[in-house]
PDB file of N, CA and C in Angstrom:
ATOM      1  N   UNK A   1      71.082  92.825 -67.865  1.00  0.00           N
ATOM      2  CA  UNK A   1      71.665  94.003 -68.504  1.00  0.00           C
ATOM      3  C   UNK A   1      71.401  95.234 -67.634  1.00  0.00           C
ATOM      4  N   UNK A   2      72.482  95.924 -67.510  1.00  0.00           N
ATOM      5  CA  UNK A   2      72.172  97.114 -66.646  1.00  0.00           C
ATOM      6  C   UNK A   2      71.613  98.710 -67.328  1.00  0.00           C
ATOM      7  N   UNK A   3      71.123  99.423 -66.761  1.00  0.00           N
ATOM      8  CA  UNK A   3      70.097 100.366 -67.380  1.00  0.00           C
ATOM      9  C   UNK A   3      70.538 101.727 -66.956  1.00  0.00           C
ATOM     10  N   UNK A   4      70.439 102.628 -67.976  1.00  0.00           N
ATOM     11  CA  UNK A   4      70.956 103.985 -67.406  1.00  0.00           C
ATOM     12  C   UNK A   4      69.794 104.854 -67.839  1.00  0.00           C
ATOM     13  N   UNK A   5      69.987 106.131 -67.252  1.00  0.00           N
ATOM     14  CA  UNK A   5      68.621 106.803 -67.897  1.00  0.00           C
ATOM     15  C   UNK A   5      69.330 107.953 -67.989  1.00  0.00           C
ATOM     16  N   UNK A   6      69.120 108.535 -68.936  1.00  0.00           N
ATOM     17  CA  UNK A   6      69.810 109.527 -69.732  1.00  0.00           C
ATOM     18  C   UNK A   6      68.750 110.867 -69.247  1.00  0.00           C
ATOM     19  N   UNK A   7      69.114 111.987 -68.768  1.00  0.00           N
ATOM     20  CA  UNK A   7      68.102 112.829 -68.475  1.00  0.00           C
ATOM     21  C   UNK A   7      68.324 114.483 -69.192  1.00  0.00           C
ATOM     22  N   UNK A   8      68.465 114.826 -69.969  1.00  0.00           N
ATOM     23  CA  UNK A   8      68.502 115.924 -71.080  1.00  0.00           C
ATOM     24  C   UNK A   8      67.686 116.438 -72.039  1.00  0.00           C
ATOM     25  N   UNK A   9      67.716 118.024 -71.698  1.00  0.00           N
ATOM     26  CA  UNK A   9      66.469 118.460 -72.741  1.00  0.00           C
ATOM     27  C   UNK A   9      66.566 118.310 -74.042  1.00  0.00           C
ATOM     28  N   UNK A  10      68.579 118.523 -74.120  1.00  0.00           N
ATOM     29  CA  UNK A  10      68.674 118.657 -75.591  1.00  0.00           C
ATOM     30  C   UNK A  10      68.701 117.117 -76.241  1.00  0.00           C
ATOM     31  N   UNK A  11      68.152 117.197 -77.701  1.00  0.00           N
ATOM     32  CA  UNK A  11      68.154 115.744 -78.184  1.00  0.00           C
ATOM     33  C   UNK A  11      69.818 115.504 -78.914  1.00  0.00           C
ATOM     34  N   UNK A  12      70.452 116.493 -79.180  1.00  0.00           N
ATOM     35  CA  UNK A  12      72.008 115.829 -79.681  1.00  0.00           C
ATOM     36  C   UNK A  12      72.911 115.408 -78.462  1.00  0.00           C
ATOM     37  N   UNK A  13      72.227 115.837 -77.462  1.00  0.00           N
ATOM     38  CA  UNK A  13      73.276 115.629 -76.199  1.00  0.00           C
ATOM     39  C   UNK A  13      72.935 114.267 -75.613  1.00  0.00           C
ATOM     40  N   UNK A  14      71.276 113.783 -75.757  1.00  0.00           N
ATOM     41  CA  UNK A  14      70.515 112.644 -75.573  1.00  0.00           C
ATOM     42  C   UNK A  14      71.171 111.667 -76.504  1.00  0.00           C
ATOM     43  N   UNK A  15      71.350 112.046 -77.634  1.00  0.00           N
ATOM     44  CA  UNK A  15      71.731 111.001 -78.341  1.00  0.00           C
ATOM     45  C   UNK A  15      73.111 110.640 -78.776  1.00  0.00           C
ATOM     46  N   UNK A  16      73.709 111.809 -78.695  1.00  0.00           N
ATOM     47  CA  UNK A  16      75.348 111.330 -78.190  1.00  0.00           C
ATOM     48  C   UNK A  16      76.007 110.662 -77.048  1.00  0.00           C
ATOM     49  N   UNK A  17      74.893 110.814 -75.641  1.00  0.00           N
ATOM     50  CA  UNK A  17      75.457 109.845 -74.537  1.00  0.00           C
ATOM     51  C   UNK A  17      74.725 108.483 -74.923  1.00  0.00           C
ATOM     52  N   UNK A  18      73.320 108.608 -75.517  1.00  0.00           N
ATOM     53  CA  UNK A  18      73.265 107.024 -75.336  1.00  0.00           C
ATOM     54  C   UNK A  18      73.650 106.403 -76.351  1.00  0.00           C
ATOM     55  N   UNK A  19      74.007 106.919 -77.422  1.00  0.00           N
ATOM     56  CA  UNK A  19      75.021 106.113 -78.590  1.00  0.00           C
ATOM     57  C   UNK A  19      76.154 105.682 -77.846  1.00  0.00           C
ATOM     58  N   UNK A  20      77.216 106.316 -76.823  1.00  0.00           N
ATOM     59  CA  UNK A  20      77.848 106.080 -76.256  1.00  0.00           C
ATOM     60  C   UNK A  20      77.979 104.832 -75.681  1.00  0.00           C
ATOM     61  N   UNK A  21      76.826 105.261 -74.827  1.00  0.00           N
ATOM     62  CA  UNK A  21      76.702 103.764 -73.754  1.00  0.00           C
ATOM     63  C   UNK A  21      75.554 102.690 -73.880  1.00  0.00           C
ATOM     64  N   UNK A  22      75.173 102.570 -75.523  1.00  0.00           N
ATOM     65  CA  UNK A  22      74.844 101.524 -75.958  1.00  0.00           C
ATOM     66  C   UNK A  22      75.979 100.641 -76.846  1.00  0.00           C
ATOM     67  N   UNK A  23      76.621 101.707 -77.201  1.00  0.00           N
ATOM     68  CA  UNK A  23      77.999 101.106 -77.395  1.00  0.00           C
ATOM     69  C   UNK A  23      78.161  99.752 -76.728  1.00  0.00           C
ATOM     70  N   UNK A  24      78.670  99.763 -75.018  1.00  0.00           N
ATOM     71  CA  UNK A  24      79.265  99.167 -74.589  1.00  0.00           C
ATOM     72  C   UNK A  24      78.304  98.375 -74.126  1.00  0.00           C
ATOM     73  N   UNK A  25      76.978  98.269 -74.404  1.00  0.00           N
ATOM     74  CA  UNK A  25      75.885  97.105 -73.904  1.00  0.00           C
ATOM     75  C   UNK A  25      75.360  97.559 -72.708  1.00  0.00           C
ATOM     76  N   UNK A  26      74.731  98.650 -72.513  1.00  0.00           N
ATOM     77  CA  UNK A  26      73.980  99.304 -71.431  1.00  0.00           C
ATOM     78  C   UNK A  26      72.442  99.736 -72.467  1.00  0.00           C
ATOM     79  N   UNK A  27      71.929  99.574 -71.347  1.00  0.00           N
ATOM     80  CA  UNK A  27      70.154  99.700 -71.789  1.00  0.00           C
ATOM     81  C   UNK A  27      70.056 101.348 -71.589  1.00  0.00           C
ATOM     82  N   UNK A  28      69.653 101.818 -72.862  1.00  0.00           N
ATOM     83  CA  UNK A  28      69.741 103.654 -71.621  1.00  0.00           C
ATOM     84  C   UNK A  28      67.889 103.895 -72.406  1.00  0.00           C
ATOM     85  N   UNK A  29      67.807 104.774 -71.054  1.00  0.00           N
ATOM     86  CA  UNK A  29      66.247 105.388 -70.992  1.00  0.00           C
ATOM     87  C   UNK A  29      66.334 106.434 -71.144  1.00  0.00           C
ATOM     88  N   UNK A  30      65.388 107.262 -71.563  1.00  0.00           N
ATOM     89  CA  UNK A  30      65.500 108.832 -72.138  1.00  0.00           C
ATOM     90  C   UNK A  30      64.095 109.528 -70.849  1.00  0.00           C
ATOM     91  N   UNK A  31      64.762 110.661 -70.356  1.00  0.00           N
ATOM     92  CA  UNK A  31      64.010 111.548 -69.846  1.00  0.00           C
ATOM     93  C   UNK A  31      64.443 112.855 -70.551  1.00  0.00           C
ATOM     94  N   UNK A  32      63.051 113.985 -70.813  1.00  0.00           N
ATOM     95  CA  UNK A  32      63.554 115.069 -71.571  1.00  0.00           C
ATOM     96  C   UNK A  32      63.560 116.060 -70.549  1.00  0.00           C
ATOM     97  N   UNK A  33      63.466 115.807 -69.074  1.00  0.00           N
ATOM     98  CA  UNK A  33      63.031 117.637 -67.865  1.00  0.00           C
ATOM     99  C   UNK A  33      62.734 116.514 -66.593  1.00  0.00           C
ATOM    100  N   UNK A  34      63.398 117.102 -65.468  1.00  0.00           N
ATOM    101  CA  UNK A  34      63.420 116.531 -64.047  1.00  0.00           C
ATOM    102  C   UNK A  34      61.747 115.454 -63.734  1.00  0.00           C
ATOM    103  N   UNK A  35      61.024 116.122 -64.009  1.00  0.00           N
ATOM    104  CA  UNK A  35      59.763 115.924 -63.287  1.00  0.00           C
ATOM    105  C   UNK A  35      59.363 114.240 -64.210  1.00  0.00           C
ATOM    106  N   UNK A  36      59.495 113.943 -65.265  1.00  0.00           N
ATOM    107  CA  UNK A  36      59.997 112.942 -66.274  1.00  0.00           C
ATOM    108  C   UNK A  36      61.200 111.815 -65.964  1.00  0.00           C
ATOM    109  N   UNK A  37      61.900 112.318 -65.614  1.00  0.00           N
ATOM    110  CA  UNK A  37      63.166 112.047 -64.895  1.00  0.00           C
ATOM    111  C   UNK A  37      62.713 111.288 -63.697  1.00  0.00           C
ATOM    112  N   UNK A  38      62.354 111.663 -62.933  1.00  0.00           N
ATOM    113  CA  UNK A  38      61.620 111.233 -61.409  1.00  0.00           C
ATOM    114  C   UNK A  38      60.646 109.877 -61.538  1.00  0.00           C
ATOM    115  N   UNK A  39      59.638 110.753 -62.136  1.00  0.00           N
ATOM    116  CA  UNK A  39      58.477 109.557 -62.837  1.00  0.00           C
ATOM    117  C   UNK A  39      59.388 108.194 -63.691  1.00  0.00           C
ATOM    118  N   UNK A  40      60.460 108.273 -64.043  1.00  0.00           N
ATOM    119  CA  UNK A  40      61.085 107.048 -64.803  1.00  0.00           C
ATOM    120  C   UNK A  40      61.976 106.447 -63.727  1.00  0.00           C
ATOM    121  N   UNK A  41      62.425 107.188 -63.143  1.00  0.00           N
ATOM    122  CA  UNK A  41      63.384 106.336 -62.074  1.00  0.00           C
ATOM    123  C   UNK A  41      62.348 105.244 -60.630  1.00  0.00           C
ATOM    124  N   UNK A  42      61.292 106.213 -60.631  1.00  0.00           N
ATOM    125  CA  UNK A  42      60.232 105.454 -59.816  1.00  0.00           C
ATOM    126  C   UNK A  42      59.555 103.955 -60.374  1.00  0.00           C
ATOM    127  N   UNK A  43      59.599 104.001 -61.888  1.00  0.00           N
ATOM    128  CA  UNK A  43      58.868 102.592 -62.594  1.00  0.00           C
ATOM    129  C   UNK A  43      59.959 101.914 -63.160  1.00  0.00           C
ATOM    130  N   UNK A  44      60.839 102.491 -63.359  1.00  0.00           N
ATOM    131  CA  UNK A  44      62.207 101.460 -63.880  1.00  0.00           C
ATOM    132  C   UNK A  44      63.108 101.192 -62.770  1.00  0.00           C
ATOM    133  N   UNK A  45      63.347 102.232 -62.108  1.00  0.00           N
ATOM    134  CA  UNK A  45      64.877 101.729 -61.281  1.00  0.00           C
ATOM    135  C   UNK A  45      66.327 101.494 -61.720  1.00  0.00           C
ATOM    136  N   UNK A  46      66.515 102.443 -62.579  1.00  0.00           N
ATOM    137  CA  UNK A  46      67.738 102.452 -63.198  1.00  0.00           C
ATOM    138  C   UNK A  46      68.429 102.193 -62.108  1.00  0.00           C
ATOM    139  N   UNK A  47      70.103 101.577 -62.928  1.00  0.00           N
ATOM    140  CA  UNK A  47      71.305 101.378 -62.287  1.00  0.00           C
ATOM    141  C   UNK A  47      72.038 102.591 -62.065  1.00  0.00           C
ATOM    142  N   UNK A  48      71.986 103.429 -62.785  1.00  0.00           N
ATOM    143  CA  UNK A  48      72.915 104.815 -62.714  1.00  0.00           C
ATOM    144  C   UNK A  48      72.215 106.077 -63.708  1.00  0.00           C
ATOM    145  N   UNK A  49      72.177 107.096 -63.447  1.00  0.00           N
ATOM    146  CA  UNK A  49      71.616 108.001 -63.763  1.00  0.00           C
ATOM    147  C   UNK A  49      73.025 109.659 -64.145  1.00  0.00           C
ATOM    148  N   UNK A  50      72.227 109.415 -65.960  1.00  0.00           N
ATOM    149  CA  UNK A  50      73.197 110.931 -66.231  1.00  0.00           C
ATOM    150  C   UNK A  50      72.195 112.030 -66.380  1.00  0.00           C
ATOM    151  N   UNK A  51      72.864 113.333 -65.311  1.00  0.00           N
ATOM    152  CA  UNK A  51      71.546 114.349 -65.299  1.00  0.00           C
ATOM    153  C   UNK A  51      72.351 115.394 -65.818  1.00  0.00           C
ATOM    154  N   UNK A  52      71.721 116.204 -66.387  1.00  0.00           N
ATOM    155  CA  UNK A  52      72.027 117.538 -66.697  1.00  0.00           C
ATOM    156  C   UNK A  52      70.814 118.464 -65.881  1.00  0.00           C
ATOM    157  N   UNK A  53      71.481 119.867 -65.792  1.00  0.00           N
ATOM    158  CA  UNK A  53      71.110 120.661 -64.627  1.00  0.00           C
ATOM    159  C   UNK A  53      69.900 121.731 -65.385  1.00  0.00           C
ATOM    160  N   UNK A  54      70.692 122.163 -66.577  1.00  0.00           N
ATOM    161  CA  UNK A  54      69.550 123.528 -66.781  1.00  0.00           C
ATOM    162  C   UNK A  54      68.263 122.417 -67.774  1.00  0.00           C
ATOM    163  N   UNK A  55      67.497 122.109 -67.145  1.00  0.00           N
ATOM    164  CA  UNK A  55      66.327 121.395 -67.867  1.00  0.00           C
ATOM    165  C   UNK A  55      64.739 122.388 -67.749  1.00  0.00           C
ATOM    166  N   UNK A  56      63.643 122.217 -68.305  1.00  0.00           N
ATOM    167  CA  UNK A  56      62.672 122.513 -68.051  1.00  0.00           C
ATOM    168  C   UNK A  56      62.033 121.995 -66.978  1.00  0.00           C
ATOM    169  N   UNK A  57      61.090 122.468 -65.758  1.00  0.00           N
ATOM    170  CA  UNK A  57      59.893 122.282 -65.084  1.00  0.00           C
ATOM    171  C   UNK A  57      60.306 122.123 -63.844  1.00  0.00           C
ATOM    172  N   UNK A  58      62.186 121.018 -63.992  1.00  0.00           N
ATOM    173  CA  UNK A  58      62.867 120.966 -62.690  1.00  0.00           C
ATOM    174  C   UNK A  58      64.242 121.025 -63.171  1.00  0.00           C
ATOM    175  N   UNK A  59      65.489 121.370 -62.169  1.00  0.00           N
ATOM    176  CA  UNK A  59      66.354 121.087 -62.785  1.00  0.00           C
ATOM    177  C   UNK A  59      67.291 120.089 -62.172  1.00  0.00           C
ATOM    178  N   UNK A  60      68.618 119.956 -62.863  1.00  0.00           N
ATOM    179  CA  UNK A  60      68.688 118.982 -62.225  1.00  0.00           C
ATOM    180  C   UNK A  60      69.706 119.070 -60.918  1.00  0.00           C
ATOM    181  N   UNK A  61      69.741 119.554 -60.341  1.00  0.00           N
ATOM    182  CA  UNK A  61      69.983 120.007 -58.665  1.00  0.00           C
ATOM    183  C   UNK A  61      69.385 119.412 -57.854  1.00  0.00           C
ATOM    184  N   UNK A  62      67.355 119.671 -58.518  1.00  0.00           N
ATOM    185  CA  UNK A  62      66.400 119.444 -57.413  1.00  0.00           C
ATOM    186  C   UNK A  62      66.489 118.070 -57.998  1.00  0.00           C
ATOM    187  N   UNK A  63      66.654 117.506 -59.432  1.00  0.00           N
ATOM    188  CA  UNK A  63      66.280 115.673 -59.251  1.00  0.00           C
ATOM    189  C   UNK A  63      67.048 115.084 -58.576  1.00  0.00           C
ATOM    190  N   UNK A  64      68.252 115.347 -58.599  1.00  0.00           N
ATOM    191  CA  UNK A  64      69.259 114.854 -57.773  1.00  0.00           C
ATOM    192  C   UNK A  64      69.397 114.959 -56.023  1.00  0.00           C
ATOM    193  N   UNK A  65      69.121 115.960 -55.207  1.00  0.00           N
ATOM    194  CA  UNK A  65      68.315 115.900 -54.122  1.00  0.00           C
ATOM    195  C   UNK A  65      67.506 114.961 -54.118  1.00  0.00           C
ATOM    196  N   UNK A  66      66.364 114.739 -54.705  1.00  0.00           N
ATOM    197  CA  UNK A  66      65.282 113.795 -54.255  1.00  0.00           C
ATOM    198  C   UNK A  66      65.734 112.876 -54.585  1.00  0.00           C
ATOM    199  N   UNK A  67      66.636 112.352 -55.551  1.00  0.00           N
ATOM    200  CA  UNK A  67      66.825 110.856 -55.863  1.00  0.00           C
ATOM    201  C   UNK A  67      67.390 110.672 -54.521  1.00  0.00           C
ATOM    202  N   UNK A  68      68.422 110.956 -53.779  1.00  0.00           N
ATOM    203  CA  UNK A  68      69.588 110.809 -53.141  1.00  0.00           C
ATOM    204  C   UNK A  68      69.079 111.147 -51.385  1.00  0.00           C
ATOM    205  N   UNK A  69      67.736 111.842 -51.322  1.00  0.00           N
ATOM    206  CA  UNK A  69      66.604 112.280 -49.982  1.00  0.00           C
ATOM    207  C   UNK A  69      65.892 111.018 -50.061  1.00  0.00           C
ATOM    208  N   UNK A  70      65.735 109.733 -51.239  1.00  0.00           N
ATOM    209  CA  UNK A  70      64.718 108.607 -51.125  1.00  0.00           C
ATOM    210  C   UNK A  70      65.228 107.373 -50.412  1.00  0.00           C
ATOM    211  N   UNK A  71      64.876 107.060 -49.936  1.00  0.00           N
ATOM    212  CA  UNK A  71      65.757 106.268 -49.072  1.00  0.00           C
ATOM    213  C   UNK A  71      65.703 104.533 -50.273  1.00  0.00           C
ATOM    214  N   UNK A  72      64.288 104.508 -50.880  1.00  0.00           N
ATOM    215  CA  UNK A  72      64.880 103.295 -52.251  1.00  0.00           C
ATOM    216  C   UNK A  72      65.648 103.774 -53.783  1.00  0.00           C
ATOM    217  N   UNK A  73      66.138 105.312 -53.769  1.00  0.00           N
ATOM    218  CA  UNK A  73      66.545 105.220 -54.782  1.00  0.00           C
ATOM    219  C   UNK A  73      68.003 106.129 -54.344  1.00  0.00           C
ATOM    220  N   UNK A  74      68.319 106.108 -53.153  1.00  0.00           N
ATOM    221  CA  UNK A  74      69.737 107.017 -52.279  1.00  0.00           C
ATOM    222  C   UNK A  74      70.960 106.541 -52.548  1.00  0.00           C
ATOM    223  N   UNK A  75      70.774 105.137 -53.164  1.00  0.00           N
ATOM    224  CA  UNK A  75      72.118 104.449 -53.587  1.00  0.00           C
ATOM    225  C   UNK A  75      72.212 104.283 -54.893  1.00  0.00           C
ATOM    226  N   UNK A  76      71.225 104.793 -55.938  1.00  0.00           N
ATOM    227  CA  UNK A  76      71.656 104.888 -56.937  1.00  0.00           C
ATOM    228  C   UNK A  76      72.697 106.040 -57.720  1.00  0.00           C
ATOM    229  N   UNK A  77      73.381 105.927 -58.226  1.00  0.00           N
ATOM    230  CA  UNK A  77      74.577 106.722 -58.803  1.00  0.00           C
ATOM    231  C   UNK A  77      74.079 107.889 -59.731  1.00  0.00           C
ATOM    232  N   UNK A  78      73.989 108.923 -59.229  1.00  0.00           N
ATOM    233  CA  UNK A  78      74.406 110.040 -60.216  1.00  0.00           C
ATOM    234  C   UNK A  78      75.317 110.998 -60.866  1.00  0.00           C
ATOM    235  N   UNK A  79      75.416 110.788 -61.716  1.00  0.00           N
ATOM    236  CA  UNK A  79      76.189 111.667 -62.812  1.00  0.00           C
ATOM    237  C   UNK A  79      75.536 112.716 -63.067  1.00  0.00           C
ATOM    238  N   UNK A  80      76.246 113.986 -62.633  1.00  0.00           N
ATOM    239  CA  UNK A  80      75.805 115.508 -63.515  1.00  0.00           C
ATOM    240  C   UNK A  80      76.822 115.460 -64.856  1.00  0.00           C
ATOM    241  N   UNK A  81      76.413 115.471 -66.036  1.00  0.00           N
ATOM    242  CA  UNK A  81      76.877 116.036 -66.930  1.00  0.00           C
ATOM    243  C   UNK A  81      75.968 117.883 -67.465  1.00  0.00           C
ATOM    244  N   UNK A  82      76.964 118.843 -66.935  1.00  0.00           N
ATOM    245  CA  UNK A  82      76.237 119.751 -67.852  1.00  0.00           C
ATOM    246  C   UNK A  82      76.999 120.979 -67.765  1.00  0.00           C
ATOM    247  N   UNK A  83      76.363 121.416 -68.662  1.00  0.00           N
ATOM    248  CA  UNK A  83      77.262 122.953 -69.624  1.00  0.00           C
ATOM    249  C   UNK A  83      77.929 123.829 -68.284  1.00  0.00           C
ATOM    250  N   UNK A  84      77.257 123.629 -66.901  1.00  0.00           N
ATOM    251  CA  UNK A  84      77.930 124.479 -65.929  1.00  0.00           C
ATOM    252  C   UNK A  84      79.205 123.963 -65.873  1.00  0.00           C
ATOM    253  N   UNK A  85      80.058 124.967 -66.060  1.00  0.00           N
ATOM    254  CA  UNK A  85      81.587 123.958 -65.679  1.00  0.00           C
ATOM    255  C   UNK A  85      82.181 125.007 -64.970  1.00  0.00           C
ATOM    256  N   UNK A  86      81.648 125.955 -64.199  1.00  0.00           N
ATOM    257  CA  UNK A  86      82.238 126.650 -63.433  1.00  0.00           C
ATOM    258  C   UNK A  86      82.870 125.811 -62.118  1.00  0.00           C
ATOM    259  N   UNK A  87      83.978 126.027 -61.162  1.00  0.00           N
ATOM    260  CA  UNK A  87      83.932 125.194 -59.548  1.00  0.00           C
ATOM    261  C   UNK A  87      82.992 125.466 -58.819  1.00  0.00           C
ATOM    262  N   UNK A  88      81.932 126.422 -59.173  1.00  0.00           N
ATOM    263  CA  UNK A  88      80.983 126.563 -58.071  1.00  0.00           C
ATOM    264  C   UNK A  88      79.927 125.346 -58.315  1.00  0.00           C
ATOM    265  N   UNK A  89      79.395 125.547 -59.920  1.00  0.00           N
ATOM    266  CA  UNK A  89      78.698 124.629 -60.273  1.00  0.00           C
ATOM    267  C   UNK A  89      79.412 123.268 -60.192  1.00  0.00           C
ATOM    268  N   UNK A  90      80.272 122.987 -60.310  1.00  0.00           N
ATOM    269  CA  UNK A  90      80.856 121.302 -59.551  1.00  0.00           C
ATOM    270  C   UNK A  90      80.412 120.792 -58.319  1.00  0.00           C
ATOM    271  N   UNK A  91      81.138 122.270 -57.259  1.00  0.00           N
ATOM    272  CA  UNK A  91      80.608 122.003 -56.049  1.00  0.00           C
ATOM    273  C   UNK A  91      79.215 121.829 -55.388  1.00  0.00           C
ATOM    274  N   UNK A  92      78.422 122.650 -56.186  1.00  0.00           N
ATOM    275  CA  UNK A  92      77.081 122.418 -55.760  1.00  0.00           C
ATOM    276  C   UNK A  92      76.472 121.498 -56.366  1.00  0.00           C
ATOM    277  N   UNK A  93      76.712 120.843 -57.531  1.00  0.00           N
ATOM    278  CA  UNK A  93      76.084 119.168 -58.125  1.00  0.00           C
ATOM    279  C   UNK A  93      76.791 118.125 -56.697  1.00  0.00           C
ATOM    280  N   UNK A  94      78.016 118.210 -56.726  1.00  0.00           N
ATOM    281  CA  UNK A  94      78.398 116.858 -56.020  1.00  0.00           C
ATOM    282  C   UNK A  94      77.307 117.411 -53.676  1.00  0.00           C
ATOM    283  N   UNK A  95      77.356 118.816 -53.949  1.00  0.00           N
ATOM    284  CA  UNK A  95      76.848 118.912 -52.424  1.00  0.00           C
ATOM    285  C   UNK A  95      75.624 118.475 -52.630  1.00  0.00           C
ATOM    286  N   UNK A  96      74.691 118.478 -54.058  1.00  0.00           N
ATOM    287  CA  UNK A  96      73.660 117.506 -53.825  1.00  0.00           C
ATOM    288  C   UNK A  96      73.212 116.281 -53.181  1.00  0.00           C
ATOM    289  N   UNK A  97      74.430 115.362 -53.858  1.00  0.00           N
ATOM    290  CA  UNK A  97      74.919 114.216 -53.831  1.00  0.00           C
ATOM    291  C   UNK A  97      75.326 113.490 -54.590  1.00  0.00           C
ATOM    292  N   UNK A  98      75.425 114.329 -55.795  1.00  0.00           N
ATOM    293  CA  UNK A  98      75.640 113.608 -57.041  1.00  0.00           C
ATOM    294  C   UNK A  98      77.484 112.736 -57.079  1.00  0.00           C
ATOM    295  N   UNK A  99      77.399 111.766 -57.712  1.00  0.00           N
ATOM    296  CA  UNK A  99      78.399 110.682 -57.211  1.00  0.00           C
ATOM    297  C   UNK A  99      79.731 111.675 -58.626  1.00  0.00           C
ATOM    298  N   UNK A 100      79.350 111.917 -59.418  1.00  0.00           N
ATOM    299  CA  UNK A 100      80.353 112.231 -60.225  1.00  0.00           C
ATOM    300  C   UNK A 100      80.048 113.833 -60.903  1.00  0.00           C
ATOM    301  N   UNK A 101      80.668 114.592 -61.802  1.00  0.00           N
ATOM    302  CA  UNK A 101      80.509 115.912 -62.089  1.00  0.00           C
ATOM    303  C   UNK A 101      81.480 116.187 -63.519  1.00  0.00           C
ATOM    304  N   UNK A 102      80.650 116.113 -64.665  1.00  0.00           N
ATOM    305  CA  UNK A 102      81.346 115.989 -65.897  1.00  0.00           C
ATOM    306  C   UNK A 102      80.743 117.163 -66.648  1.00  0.00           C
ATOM    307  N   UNK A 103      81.675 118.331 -67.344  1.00  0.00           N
ATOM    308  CA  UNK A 103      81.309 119.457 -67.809  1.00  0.00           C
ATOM    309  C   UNK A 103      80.940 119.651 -69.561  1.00  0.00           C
ATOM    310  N   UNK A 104      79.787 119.956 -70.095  1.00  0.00           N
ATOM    311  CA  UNK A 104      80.079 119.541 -71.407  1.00  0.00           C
ATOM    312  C   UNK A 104      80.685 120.538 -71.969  1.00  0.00           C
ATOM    313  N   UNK A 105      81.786 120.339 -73.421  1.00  0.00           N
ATOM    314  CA  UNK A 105      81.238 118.920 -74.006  1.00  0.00           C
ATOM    315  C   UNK A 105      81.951 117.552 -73.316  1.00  0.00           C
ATOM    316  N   UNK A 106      81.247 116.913 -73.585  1.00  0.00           N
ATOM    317  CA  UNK A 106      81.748 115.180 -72.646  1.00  0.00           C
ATOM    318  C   UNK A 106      82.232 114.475 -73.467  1.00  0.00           C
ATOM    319  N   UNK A 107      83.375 114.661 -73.344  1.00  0.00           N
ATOM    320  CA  UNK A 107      84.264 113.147 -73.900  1.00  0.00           C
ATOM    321  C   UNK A 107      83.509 111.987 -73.880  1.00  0.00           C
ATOM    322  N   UNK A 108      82.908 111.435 -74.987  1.00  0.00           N
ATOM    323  CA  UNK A 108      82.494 109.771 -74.409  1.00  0.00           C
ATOM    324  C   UNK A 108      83.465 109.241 -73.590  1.00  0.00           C
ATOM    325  N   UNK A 109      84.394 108.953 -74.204  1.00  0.00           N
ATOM    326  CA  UNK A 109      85.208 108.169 -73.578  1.00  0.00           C
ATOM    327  C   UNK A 109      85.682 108.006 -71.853  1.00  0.00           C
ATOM    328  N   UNK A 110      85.751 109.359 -71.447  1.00  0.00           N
ATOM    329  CA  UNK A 110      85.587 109.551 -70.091  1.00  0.00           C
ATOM    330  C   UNK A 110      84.592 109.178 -69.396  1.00  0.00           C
ATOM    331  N   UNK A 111      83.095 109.711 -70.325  1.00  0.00           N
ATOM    332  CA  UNK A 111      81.877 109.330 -69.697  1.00  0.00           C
ATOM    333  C   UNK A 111      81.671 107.603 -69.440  1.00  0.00           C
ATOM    334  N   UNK A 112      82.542 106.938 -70.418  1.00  0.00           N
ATOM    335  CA  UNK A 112      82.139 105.707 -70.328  1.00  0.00           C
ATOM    336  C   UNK A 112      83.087 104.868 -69.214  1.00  0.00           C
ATOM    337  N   UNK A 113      84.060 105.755 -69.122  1.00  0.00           N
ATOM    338  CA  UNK A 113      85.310 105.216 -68.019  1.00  0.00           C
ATOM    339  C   UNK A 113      84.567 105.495 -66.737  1.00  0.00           C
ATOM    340  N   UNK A 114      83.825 106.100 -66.624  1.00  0.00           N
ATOM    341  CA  UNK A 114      83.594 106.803 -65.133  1.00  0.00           C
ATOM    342  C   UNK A 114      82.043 105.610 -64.760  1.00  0.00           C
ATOM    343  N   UNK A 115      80.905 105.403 -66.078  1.00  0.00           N
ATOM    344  CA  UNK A 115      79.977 105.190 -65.774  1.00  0.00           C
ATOM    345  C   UNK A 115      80.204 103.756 -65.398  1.00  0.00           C
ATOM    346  N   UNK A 116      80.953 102.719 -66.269  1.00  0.00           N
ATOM    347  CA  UNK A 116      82.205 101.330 -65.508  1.00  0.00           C
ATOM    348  C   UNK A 116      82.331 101.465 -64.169  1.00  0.00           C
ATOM    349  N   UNK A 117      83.490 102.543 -63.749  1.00  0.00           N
ATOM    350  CA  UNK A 117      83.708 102.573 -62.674  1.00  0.00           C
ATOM    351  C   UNK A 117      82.107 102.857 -61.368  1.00  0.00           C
ATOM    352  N   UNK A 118      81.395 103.428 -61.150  1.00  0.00           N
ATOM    353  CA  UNK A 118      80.231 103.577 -60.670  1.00  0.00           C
ATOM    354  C   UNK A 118      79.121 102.311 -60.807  1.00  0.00           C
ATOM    355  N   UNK A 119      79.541 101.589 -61.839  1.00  0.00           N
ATOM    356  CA  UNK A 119      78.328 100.522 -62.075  1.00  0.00           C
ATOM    357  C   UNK A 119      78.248  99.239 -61.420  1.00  0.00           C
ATOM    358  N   UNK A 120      80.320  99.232 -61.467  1.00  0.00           N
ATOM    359  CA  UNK A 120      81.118  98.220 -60.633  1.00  0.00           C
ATOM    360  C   UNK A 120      80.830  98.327 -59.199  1.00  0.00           C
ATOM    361  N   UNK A 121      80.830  99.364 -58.630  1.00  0.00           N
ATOM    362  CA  UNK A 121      80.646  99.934 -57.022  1.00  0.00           C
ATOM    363  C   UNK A 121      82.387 100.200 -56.490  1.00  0.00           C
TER     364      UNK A 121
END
């Protein structure tokens, strides 16, 4: 079974994506702030990762840099989902490296079309 880790401060936004994508038979992990986030991707190894940006302690700009600077976790897939939906804020999630860039509020349905497509390769 493949594993996602859900990374959001807020808990309705936590629990509307992983209702989502337990839906469709994905394992999802909860991080509540980057530095959490990091520490879970290091002992689990998720398959794909949804981050949101304005978090506490780190955000998610800088988790996404380091996931994508690690050379064992550089091929894992990230998703920014978050409230920035300006083109600047697009552009600067994906110049991270982030693999996709979804503005809330998030359509499940999109979210779940996109996280398929990324899981597949």
């Amino acid at each position: 079974m493949q594993t996602v880790l859900v990374v959001d401060d807020s808990i309705t936004q936590r629990q509307l994506i992983s209702n989502a994508l337990e839906e469709i038979g994905l394992t999802v992990l909860i991080a509540t702030d980057g530095i959490e986030a990091l520490e879970q991707i290091e002992s689990t190894q998720p398959d794909i990762v949804i981050l949101d940006i304005v978090m506490p302690r780190m955000n998610g700009y800088e988790v996404c840099r380091t996931i994508k600077s690690n050379p064992r976790t550089q091929n894992v897939p990230v998703v920014i989902c978050s409230s920035k939906s300006e083109e600047f804020d697009r552009y600067w999630g994906m110049k991270q490296g982030a693999d996709a860039y979804l503005a809330k509020p998030v359509q499940p349905r999109d979210l779940l079309i996109l996280v398929k497509q990324l899981l597949e390769g």
